[in-house]
C-alpha atoms as a PDB file:
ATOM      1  CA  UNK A   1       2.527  23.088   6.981  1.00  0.00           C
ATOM      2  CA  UNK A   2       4.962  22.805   3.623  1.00  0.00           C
ATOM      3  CA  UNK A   3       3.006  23.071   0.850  1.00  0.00           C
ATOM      4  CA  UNK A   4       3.960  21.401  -2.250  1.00  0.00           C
ATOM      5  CA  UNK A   5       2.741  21.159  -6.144  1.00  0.00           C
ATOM      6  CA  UNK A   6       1.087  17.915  -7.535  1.00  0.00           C
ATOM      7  CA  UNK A   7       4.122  17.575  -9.737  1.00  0.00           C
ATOM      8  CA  UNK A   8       6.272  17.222  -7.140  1.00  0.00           C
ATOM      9  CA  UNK A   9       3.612  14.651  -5.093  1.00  0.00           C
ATOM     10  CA  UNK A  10       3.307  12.685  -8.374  1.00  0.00           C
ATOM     11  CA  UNK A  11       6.832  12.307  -8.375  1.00  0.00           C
ATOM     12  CA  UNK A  12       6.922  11.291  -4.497  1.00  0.00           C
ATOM     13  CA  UNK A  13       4.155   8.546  -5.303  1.00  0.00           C
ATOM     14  CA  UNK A  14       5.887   6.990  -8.195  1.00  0.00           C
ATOM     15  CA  UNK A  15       9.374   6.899  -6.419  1.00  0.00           C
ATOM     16  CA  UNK A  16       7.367   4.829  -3.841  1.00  0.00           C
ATOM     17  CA  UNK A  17       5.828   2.503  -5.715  1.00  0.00           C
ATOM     18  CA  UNK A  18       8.958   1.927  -7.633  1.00  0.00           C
ATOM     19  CA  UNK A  19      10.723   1.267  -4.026  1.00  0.00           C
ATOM     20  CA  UNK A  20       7.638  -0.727  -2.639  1.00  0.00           C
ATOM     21  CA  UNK A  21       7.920  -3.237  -6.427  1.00  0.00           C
ATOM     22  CA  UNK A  22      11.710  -3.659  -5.935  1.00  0.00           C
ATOM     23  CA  UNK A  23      11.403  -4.401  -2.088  1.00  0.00           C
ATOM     24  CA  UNK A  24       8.945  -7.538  -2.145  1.00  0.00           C
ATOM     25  CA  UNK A  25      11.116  -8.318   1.241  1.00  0.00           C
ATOM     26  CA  UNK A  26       9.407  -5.853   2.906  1.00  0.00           C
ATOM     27  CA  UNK A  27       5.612  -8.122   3.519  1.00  0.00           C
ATOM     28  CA  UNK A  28       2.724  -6.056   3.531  1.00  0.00           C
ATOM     29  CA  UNK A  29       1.589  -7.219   6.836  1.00  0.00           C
ATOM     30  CA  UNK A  30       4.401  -5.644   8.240  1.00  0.00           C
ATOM     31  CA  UNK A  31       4.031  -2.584   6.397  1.00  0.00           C
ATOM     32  CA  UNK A  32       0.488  -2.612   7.882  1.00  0.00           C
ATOM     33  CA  UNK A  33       2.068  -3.087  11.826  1.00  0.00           C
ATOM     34  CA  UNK A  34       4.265  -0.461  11.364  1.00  0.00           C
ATOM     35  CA  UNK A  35       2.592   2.433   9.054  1.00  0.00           C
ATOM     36  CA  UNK A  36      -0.812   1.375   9.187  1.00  0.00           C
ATOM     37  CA  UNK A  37      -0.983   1.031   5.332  1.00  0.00           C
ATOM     38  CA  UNK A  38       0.112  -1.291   2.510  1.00  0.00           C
ATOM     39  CA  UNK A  39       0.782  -1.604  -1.111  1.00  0.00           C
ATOM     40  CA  UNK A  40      -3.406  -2.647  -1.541  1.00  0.00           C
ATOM     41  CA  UNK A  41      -4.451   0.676   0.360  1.00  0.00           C
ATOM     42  CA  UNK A  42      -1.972   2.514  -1.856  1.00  0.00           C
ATOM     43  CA  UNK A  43      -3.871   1.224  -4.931  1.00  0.00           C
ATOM     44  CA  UNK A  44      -7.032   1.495  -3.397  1.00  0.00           C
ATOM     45  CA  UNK A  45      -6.027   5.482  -2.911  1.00  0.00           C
ATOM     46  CA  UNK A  46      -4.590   5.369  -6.716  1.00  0.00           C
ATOM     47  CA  UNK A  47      -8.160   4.117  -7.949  1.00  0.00           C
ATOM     48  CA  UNK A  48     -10.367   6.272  -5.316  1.00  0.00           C
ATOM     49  CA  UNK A  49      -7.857   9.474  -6.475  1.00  0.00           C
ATOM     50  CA  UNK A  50      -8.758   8.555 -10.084  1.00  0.00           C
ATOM     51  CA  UNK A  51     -12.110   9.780 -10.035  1.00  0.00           C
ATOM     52  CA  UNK A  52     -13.697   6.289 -11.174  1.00  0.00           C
ATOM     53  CA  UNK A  53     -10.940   6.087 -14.542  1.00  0.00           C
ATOM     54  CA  UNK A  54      -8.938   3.230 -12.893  1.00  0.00           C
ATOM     55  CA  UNK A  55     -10.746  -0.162 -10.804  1.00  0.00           C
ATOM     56  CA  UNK A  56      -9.623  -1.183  -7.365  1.00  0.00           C
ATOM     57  CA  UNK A  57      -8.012  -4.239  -8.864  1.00  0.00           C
ATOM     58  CA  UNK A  58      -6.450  -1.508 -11.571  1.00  0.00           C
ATOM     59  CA  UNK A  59      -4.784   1.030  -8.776  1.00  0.00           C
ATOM     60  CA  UNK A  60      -3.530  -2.643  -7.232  1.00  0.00           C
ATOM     61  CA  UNK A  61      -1.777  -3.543 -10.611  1.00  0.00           C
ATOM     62  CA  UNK A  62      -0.569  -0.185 -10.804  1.00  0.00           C
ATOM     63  CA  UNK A  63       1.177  -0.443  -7.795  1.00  0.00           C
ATOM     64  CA  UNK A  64       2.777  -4.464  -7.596  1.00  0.00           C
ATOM     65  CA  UNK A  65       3.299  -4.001 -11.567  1.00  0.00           C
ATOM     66  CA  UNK A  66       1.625  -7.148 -11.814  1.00  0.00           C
ATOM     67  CA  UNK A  67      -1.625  -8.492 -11.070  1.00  0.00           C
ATOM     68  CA  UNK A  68      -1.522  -9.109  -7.281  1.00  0.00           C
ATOM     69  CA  UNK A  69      -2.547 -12.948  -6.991  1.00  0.00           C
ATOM     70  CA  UNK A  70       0.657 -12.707  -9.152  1.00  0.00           C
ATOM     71  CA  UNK A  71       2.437 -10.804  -6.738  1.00  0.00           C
ATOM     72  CA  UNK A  72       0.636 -12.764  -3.711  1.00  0.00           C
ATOM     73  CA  UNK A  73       2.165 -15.866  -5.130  1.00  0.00           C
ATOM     74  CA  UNK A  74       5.501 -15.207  -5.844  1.00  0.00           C
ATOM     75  CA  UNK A  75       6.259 -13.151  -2.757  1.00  0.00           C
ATOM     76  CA  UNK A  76       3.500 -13.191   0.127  1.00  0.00           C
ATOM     77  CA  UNK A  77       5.161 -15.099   2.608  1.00  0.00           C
ATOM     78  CA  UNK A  78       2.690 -16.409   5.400  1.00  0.00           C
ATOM     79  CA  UNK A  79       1.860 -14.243   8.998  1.00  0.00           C
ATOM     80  CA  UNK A  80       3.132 -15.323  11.754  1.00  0.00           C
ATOM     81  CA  UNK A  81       0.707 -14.270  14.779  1.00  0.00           C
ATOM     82  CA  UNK A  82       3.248 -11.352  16.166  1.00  0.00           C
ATOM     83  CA  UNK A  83       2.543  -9.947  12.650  1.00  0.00           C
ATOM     84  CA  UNK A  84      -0.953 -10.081  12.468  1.00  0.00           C
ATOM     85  CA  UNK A  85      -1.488  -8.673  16.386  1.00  0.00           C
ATOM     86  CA  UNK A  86       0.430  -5.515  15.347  1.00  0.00           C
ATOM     87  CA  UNK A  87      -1.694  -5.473  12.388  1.00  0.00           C
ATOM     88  CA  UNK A  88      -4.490  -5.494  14.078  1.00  0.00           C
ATOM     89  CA  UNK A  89      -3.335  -3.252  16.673  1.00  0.00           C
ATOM     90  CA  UNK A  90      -2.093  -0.843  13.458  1.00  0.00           C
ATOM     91  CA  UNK A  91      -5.774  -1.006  12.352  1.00  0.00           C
ATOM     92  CA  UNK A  92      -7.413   0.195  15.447  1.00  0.00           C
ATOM     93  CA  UNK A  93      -5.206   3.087  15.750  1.00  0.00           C
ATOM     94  CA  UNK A  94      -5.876   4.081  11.937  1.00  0.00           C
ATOM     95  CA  UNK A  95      -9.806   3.529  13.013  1.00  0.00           C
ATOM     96  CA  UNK A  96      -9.484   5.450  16.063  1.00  0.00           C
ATOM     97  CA  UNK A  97      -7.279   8.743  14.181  1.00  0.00           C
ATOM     98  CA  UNK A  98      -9.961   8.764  11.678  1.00  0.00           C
ATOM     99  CA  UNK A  99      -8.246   7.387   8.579  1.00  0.00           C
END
């Protein structure tokens, strides 16, 4: 395995987030059927990584750059049910790796 310095993760993670706030096309649910994780788990890992310093609903807001019911309202667009079965089906297989 590559290792790498936190510097250079730190700088990974913030790239992302910047993508994930300028892509609000791409729909969490469908980030969830395909990688098995979403902006809220990334802000969930930002606040669990934090060692208590930052809230759940903090790491979120970290993430959207806005509160998300802000986010949620201007750009959550509603599942269909092919999204939601791969979500589902996304879940189990993050359950069943161990993550």
């Amino acid at each position: 395995m590559v290792e790498y310095n936190d510097a250079a993760a730190a700088a990974a993670f913030r790239r992302l987030v910047r993508h994930l706030q300028q892509r609000s096309d791409a729909q969490n649910v469908d980030l969830m059927g395909l990688a098995g994780f979403c902006r809220n788990c990334l802000g969930d890992w930002l606040a669990e990584a934090s060692g208590g310093t930052l809230t759940k609903e903090q790491g979120r807001e970290a993430v959207y750059g806005m509160l998300y019911s802000e986010w949620k309202a201007a750009h959550q667009q509603p599942a269909t049910p092919e999204q939601l079965a791969r979500m589902d089906a996304s879940v189990a297989r993050n359950r069943a790796l161990g993550l």
